[in-house]
PDB file of N, CA and C in Angstrom:
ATOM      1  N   UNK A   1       7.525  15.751   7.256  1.00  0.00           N
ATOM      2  CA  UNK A   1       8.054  14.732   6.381  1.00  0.00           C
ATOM      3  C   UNK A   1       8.268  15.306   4.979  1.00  0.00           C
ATOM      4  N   UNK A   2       9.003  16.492   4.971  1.00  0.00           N
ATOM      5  CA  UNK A   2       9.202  17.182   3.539  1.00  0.00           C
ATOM      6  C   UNK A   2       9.929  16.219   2.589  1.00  0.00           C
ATOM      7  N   UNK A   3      10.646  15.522   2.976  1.00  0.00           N
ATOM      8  CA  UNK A   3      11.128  14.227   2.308  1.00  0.00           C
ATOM      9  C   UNK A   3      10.611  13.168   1.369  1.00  0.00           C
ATOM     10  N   UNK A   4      10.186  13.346   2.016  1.00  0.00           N
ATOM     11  CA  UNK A   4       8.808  11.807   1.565  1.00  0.00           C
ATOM     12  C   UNK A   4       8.185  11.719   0.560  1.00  0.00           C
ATOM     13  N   UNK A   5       8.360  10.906  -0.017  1.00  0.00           N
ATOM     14  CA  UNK A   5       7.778  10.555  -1.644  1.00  0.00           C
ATOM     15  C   UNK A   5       6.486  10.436  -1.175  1.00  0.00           C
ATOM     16  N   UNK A   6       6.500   9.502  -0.450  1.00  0.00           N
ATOM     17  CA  UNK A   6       4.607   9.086  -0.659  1.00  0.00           C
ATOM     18  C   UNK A   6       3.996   9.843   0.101  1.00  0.00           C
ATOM     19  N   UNK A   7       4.904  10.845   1.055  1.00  0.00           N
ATOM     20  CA  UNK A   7       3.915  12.122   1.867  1.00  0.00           C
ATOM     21  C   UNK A   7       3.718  13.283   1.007  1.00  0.00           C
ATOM     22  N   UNK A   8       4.158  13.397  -0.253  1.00  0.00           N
ATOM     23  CA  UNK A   8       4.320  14.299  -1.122  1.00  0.00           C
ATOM     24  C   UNK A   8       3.336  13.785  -2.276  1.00  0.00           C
ATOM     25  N   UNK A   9       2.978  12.717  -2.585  1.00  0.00           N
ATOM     26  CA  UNK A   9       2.246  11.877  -3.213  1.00  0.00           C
ATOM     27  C   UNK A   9       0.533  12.323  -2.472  1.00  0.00           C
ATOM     28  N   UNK A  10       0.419  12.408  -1.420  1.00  0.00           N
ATOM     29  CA  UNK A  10      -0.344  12.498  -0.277  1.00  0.00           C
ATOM     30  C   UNK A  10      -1.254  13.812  -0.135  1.00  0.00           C
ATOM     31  N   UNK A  11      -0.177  14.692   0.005  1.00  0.00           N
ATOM     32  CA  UNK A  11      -0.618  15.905  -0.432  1.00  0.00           C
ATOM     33  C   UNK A  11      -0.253  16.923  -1.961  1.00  0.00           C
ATOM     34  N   UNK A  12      -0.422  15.402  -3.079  1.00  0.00           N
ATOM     35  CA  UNK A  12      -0.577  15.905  -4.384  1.00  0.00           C
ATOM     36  C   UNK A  12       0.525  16.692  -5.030  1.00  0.00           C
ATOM     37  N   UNK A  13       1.779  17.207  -4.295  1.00  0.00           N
ATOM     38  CA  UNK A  13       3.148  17.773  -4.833  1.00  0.00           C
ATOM     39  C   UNK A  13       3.354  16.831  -5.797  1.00  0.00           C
ATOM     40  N   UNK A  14       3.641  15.640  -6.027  1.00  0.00           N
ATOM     41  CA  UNK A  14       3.753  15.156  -7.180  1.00  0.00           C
ATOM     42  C   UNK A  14       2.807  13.782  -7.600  1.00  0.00           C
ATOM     43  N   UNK A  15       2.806  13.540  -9.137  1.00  0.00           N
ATOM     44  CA  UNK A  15       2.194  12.974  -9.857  1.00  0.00           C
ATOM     45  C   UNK A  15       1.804  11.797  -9.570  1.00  0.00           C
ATOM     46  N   UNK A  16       0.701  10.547  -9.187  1.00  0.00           N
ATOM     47  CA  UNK A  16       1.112   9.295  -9.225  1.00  0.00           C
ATOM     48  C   UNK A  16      -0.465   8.797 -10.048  1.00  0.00           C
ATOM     49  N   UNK A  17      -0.393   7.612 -11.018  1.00  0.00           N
ATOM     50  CA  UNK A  17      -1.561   6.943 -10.883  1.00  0.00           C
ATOM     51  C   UNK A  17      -2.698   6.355  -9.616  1.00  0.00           C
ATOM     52  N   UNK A  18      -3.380   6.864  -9.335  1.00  0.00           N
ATOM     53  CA  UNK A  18      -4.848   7.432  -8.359  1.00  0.00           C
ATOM     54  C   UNK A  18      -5.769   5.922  -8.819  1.00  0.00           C
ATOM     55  N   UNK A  19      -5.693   5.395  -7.825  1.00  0.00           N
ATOM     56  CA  UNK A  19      -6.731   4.139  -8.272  1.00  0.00           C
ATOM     57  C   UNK A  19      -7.809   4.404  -7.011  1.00  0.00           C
ATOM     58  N   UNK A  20      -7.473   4.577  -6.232  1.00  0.00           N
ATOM     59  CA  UNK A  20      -8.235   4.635  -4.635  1.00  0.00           C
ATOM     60  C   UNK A  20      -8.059   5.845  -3.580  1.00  0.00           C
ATOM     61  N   UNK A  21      -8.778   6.589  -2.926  1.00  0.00           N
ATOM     62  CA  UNK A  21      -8.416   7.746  -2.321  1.00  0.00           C
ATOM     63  C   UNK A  21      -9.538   7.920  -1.115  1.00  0.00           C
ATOM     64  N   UNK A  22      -9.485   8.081   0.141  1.00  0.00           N
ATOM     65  CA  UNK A  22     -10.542   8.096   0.926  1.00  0.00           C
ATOM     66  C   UNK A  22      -9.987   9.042   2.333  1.00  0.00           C
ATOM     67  N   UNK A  23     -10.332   9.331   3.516  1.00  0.00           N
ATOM     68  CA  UNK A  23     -10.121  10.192   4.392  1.00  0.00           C
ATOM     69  C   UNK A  23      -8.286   9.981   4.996  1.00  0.00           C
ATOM     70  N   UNK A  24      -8.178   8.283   4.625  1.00  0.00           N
ATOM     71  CA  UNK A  24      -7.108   7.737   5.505  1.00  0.00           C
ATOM     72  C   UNK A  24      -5.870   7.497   4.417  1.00  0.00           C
ATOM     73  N   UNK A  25      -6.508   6.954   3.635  1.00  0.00           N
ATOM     74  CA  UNK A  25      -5.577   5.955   2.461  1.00  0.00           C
ATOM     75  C   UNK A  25      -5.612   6.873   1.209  1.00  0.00           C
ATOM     76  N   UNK A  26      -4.762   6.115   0.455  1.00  0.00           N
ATOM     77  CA  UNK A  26      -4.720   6.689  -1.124  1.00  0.00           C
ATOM     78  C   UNK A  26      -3.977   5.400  -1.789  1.00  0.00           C
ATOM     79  N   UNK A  27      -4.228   5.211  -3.251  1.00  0.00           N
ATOM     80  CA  UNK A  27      -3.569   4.192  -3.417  1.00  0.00           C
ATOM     81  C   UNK A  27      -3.375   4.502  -4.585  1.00  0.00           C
ATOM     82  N   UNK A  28      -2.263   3.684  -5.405  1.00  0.00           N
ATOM     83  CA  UNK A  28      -1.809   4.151  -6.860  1.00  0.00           C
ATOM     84  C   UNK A  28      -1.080   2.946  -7.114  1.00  0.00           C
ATOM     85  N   UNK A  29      -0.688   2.791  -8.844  1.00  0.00           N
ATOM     86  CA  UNK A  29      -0.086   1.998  -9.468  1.00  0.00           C
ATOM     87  C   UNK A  29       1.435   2.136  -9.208  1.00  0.00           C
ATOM     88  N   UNK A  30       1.647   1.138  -9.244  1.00  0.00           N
ATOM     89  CA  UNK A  30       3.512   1.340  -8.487  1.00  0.00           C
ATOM     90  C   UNK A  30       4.160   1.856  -9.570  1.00  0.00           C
ATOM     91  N   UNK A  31       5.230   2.441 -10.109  1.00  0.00           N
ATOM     92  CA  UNK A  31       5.956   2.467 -11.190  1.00  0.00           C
ATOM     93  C   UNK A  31       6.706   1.726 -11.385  1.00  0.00           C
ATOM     94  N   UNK A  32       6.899   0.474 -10.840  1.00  0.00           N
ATOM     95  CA  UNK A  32       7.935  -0.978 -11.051  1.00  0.00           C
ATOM     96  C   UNK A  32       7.043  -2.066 -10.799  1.00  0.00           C
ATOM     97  N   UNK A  33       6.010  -1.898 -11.643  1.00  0.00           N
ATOM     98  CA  UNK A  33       5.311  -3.276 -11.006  1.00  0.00           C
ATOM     99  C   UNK A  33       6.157  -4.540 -10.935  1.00  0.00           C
ATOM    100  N   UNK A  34       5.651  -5.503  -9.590  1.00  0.00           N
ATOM    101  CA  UNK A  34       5.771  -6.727  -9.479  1.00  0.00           C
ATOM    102  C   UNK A  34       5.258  -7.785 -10.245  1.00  0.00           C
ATOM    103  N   UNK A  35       4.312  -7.349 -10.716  1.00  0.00           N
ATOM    104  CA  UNK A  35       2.798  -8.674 -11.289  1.00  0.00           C
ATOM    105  C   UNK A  35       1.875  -7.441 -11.907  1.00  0.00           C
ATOM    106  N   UNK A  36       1.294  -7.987 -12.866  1.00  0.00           N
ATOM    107  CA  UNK A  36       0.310  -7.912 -13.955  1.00  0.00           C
ATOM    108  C   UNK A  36      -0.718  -6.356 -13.440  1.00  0.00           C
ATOM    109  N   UNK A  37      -1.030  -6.544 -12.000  1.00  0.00           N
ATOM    110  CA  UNK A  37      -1.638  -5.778 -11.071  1.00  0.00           C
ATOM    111  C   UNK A  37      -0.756  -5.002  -9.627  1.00  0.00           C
ATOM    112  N   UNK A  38      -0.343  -3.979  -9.878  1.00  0.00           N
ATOM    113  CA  UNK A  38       0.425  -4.005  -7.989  1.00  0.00           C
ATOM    114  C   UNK A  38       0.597  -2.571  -7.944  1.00  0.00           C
ATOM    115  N   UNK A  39      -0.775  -1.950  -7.136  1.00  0.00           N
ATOM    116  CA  UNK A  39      -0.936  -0.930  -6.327  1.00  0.00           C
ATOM    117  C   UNK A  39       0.039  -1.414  -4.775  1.00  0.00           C
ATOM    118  N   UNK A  40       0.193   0.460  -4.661  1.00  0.00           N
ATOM    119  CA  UNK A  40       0.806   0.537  -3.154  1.00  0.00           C
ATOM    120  C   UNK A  40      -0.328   1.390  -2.924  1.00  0.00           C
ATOM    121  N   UNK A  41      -0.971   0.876  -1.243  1.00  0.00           N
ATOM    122  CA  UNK A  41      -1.720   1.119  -0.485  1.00  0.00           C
ATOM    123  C   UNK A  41      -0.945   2.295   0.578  1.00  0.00           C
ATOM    124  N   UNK A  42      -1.310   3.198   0.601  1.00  0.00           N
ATOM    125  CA  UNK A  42      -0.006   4.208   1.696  1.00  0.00           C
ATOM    126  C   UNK A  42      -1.515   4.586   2.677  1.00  0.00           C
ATOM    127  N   UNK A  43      -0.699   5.526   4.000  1.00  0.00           N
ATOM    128  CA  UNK A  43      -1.554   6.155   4.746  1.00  0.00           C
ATOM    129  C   UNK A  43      -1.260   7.355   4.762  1.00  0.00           C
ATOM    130  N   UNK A  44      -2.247   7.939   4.755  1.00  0.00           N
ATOM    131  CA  UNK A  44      -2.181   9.748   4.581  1.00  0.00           C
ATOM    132  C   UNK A  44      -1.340   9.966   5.887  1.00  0.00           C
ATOM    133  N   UNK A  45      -1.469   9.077   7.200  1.00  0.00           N
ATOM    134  CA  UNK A  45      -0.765   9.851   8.257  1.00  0.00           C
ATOM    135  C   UNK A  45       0.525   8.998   7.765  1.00  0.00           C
ATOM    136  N   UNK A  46       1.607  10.036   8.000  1.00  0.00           N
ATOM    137  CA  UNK A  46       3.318   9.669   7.744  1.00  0.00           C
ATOM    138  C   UNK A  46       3.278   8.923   9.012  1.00  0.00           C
ATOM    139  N   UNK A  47       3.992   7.342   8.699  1.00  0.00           N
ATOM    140  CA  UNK A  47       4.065   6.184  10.171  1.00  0.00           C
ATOM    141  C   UNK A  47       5.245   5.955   9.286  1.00  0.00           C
ATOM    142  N   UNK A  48       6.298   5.734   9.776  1.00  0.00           N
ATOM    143  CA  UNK A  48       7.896   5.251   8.945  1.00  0.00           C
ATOM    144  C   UNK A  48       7.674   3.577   8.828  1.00  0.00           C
ATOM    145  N   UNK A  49       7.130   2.662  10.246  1.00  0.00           N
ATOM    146  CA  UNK A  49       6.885   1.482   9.593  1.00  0.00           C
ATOM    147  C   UNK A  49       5.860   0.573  10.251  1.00  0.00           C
ATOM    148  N   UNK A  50       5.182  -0.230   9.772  1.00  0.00           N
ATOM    149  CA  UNK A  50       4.541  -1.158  10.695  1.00  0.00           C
ATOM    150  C   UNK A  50       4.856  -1.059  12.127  1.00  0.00           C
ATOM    151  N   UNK A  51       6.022  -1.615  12.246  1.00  0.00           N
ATOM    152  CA  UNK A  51       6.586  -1.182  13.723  1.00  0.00           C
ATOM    153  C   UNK A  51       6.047  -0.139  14.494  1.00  0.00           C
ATOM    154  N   UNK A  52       5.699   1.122  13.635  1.00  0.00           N
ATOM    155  CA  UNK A  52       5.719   2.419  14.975  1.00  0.00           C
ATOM    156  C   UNK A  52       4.047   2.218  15.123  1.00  0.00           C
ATOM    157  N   UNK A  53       3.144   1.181  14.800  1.00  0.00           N
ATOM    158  CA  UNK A  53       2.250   1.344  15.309  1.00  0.00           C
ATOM    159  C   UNK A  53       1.610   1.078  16.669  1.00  0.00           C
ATOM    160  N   UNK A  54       0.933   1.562  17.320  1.00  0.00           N
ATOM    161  CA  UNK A  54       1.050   1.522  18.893  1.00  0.00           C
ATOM    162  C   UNK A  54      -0.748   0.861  18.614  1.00  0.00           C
ATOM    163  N   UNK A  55      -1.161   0.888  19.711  1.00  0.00           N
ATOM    164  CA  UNK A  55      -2.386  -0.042  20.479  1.00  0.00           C
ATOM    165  C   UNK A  55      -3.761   1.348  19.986  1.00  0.00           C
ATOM    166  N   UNK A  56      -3.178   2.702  19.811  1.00  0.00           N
ATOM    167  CA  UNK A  56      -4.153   3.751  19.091  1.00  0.00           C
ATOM    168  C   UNK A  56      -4.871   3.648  17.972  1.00  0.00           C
ATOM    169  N   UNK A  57      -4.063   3.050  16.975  1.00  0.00           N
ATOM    170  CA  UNK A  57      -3.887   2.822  15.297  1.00  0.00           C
ATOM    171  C   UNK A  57      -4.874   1.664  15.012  1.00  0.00           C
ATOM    172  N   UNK A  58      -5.656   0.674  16.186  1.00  0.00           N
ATOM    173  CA  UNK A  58      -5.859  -0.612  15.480  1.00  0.00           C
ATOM    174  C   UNK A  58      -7.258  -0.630  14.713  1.00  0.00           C
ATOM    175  N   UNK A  59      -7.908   0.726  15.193  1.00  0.00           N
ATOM    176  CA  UNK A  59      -8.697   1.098  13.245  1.00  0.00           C
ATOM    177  C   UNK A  59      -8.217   1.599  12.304  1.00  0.00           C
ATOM    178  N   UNK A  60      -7.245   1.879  12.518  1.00  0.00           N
ATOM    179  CA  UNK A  60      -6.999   2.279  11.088  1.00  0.00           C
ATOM    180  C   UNK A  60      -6.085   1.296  10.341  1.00  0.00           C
ATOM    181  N   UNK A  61      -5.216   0.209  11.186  1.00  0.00           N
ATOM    182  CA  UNK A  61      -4.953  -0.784  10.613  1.00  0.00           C
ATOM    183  C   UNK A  61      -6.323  -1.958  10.185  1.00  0.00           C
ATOM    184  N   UNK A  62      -7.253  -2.078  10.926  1.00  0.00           N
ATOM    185  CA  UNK A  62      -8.598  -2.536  10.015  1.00  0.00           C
ATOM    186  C   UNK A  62      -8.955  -2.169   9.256  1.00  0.00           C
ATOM    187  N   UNK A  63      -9.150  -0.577   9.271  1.00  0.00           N
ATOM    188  CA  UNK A  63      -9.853   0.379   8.074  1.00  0.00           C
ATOM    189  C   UNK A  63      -8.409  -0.339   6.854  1.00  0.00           C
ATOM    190  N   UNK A  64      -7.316  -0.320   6.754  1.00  0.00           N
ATOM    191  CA  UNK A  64      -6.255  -0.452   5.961  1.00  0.00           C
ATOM    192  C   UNK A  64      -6.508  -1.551   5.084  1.00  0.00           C
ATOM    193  N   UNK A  65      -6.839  -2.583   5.718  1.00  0.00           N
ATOM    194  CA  UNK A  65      -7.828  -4.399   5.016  1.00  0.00           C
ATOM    195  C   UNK A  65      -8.722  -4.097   4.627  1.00  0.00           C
ATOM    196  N   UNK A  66      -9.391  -3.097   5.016  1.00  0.00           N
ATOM    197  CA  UNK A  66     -10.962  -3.405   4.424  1.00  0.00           C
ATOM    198  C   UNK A  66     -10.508  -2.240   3.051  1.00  0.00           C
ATOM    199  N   UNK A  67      -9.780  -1.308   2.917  1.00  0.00           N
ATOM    200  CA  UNK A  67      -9.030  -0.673   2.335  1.00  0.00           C
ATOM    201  C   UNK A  67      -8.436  -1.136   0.730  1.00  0.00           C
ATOM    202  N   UNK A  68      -7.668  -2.019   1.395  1.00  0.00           N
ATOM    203  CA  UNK A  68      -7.224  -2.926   0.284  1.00  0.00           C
ATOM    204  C   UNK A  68      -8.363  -3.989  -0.205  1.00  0.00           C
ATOM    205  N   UNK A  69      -9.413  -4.486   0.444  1.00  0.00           N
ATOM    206  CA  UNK A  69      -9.899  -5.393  -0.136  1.00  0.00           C
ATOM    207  C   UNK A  69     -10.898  -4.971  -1.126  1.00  0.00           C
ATOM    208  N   UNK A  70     -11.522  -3.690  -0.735  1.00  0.00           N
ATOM    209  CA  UNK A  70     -11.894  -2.714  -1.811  1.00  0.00           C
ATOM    210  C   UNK A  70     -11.055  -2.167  -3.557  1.00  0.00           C
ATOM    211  N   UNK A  71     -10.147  -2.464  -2.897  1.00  0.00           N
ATOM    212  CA  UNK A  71      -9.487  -1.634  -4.247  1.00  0.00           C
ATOM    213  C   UNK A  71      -9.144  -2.859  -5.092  1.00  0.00           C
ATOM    214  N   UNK A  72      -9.058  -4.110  -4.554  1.00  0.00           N
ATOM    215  CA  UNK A  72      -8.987  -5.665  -5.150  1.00  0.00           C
ATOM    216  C   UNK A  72     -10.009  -5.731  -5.830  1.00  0.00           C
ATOM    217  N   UNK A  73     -11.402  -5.311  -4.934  1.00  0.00           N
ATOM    218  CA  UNK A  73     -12.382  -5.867  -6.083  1.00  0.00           C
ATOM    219  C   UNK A  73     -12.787  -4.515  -7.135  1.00  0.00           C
ATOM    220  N   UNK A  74     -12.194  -3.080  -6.735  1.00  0.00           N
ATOM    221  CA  UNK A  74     -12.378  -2.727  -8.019  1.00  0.00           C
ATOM    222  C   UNK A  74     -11.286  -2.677  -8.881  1.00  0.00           C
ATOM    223  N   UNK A  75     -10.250  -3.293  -8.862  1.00  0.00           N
ATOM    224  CA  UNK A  75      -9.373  -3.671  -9.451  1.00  0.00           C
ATOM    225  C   UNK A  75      -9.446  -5.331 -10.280  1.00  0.00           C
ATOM    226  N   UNK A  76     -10.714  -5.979  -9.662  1.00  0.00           N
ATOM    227  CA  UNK A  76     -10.910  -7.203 -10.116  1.00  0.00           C
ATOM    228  C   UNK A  76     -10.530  -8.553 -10.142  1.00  0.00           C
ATOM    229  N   UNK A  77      -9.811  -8.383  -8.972  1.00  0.00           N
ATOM    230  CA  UNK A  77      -8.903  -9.592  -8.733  1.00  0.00           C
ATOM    231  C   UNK A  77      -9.470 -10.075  -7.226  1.00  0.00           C
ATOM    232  N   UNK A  78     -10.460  -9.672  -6.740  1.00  0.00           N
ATOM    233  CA  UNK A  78     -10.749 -10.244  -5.007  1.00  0.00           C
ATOM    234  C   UNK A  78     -11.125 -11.881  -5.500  1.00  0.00           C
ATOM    235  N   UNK A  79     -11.898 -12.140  -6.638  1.00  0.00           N
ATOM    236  CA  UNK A  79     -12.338 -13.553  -6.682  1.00  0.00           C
ATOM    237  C   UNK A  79     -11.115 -14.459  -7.021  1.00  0.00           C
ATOM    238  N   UNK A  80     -10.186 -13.968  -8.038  1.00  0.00           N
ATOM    239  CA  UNK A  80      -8.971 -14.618  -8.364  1.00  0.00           C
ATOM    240  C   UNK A  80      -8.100 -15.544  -7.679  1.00  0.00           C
ATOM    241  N   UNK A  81      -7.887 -13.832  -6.596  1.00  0.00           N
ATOM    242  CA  UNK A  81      -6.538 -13.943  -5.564  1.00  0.00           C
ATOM    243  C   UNK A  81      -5.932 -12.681  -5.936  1.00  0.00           C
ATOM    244  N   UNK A  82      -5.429 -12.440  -4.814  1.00  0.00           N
ATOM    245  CA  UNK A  82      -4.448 -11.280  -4.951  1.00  0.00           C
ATOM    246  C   UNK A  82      -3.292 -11.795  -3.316  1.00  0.00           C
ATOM    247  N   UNK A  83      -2.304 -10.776  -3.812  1.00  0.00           N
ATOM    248  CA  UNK A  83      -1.445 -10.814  -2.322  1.00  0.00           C
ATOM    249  C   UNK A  83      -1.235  -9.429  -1.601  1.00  0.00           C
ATOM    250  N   UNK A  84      -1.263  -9.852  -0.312  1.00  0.00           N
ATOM    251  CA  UNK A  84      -0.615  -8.101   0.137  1.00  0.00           C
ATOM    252  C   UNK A  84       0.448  -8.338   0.580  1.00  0.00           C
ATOM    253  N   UNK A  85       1.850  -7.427   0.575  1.00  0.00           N
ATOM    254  CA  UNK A  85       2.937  -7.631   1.463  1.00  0.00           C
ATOM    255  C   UNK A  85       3.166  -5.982   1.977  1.00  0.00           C
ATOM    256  N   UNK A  86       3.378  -6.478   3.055  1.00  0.00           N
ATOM    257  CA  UNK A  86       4.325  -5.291   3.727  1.00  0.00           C
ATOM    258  C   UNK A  86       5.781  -5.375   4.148  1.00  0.00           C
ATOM    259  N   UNK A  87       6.466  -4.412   3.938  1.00  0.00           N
ATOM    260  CA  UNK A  87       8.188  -4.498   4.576  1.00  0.00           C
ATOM    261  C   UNK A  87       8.185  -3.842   5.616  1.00  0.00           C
ATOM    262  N   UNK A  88       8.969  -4.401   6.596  1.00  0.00           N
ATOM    263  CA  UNK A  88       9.562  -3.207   7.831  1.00  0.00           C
ATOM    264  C   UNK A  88      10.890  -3.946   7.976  1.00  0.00           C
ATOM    265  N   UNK A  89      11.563  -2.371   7.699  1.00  0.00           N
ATOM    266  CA  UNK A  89      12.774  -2.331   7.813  1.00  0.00           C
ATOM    267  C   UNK A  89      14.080  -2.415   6.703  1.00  0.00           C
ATOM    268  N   UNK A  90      15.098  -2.648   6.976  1.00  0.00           N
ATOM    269  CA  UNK A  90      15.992  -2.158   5.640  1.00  0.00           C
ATOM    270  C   UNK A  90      16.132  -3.984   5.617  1.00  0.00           C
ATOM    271  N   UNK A  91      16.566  -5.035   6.546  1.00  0.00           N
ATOM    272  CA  UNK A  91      16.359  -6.379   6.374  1.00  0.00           C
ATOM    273  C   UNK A  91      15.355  -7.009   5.220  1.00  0.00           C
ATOM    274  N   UNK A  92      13.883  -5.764   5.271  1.00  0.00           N
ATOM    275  CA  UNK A  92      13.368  -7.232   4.561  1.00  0.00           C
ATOM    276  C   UNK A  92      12.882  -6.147   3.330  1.00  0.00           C
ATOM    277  N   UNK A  93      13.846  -4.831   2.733  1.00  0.00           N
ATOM    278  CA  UNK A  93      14.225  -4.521   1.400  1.00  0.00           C
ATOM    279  C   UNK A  93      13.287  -3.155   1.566  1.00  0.00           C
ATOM    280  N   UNK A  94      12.646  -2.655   2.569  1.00  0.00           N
ATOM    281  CA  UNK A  94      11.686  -1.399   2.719  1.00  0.00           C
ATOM    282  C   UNK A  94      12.419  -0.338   2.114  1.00  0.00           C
ATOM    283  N   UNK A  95      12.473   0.200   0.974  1.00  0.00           N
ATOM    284  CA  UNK A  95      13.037   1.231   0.632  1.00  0.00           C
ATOM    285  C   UNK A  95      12.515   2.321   0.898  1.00  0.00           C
ATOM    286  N   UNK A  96      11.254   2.854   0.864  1.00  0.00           N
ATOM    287  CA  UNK A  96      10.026   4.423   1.501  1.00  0.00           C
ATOM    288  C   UNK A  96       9.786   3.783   2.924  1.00  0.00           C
ATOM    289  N   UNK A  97      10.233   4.829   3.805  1.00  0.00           N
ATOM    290  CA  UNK A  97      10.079   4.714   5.079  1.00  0.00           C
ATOM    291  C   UNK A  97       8.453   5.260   5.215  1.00  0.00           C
ATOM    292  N   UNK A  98       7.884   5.107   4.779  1.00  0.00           N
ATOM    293  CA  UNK A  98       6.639   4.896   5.065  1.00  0.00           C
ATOM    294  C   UNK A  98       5.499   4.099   4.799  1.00  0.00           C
ATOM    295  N   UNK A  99       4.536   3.428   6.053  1.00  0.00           N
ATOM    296  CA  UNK A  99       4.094   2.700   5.981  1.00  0.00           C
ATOM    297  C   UNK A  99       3.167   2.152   4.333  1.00  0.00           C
ATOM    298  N   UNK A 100       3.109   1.275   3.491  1.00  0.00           N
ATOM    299  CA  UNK A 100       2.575   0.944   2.528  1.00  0.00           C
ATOM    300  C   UNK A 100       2.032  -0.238   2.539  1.00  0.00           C
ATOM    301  N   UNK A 101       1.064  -0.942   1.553  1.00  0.00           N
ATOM    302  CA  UNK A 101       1.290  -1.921   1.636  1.00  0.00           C
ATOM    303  C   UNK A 101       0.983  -2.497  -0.457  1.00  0.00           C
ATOM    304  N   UNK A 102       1.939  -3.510  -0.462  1.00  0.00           N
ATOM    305  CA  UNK A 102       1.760  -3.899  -2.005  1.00  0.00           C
ATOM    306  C   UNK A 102       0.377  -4.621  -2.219  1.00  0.00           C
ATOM    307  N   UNK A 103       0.192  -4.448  -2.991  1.00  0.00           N
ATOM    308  CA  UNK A 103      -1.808  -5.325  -3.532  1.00  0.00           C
ATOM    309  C   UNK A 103      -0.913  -5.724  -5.057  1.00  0.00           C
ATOM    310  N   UNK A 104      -0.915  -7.223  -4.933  1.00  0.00           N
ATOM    311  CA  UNK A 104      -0.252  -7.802  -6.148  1.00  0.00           C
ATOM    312  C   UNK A 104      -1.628  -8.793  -6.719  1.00  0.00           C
ATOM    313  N   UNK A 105      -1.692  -8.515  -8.205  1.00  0.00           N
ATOM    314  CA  UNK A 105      -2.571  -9.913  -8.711  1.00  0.00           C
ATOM    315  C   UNK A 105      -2.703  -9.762 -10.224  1.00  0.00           C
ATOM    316  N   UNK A 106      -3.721 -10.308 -10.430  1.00  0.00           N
ATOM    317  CA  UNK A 106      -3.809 -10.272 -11.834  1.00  0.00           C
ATOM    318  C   UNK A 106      -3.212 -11.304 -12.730  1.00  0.00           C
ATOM    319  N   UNK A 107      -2.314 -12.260 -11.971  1.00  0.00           N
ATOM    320  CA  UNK A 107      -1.743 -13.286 -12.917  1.00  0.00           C
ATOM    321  C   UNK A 107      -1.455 -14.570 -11.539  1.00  0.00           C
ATOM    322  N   UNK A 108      -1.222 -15.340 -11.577  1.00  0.00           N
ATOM    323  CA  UNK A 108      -0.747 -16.613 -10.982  1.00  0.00           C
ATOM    324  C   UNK A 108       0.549 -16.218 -10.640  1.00  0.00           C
ATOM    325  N   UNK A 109       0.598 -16.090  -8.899  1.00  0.00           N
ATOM    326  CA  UNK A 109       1.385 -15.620  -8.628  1.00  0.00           C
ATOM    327  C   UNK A 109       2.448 -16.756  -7.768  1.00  0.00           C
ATOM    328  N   UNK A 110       3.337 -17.138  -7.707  1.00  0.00           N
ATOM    329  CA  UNK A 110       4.424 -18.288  -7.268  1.00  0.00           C
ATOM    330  C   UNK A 110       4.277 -18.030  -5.768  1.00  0.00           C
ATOM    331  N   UNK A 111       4.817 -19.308  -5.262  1.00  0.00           N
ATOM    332  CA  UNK A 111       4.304 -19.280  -4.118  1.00  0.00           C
ATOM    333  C   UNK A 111       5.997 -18.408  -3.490  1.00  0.00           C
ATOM    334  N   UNK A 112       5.683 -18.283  -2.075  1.00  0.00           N
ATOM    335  CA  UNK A 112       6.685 -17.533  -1.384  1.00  0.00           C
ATOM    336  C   UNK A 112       7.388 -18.520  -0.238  1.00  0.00           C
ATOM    337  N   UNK A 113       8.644 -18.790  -0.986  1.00  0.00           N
ATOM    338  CA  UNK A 113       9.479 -19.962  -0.522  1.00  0.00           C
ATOM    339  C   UNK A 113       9.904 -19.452   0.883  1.00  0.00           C
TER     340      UNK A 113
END
């Protein structure tokens, strides 16, 4: 995946704000935030999208929640509220073909019509 921003992010070729980092995950401040707070949650293994996950993956899609819910509360927003979203696909605006997920909070966030 010589391509890949966030596989390059991954193995440290380039720069990103480092909030969270562990065997699986890594996480950093987006450079376009959405809201007040909004890390992207990535996985060290290159997966292009939700989709390609098979019936193998379903710890490390747990490890991924318990993942994010960590970096909420040291980010300070687990009591608040926070949101997670994920995209798959070019339909619902996925621009990095690799799996992520957004951790939005920090302010009162509108609901999702």
């Amino acid at each position: 995946m010589n391509e890949c921003i966030f596989c390059k992010i991954v193995n440290k070729e380039i720069p990103a704000d480092i909030v969270y980092e562990d065997k699986d995950f890594i996480a950093f401040k987006d450079i376009n935030p959405q809201a007040k707070i909004h890390v992207l949650l990535i996985t060290k293994k290159h997966v292009k999208s939700i989709t390609d996950f098979t019936d193998k993956d379903n710890i490390l899609l747990g490890n991924l929640i318990l993942a994010a819910n960590n970096i909420a509360r040291k980010m300070k927003i687990d009591n608040s509220g926070y949101r997670l979203v994920t995209n798959s696909g070019p339909d619902s605006g996925q621009i990095v073909q690799h799996v992520h997920l957004h951790i939005l909070g920090g302010e009162p966030l509108g609901p999702i019509a």
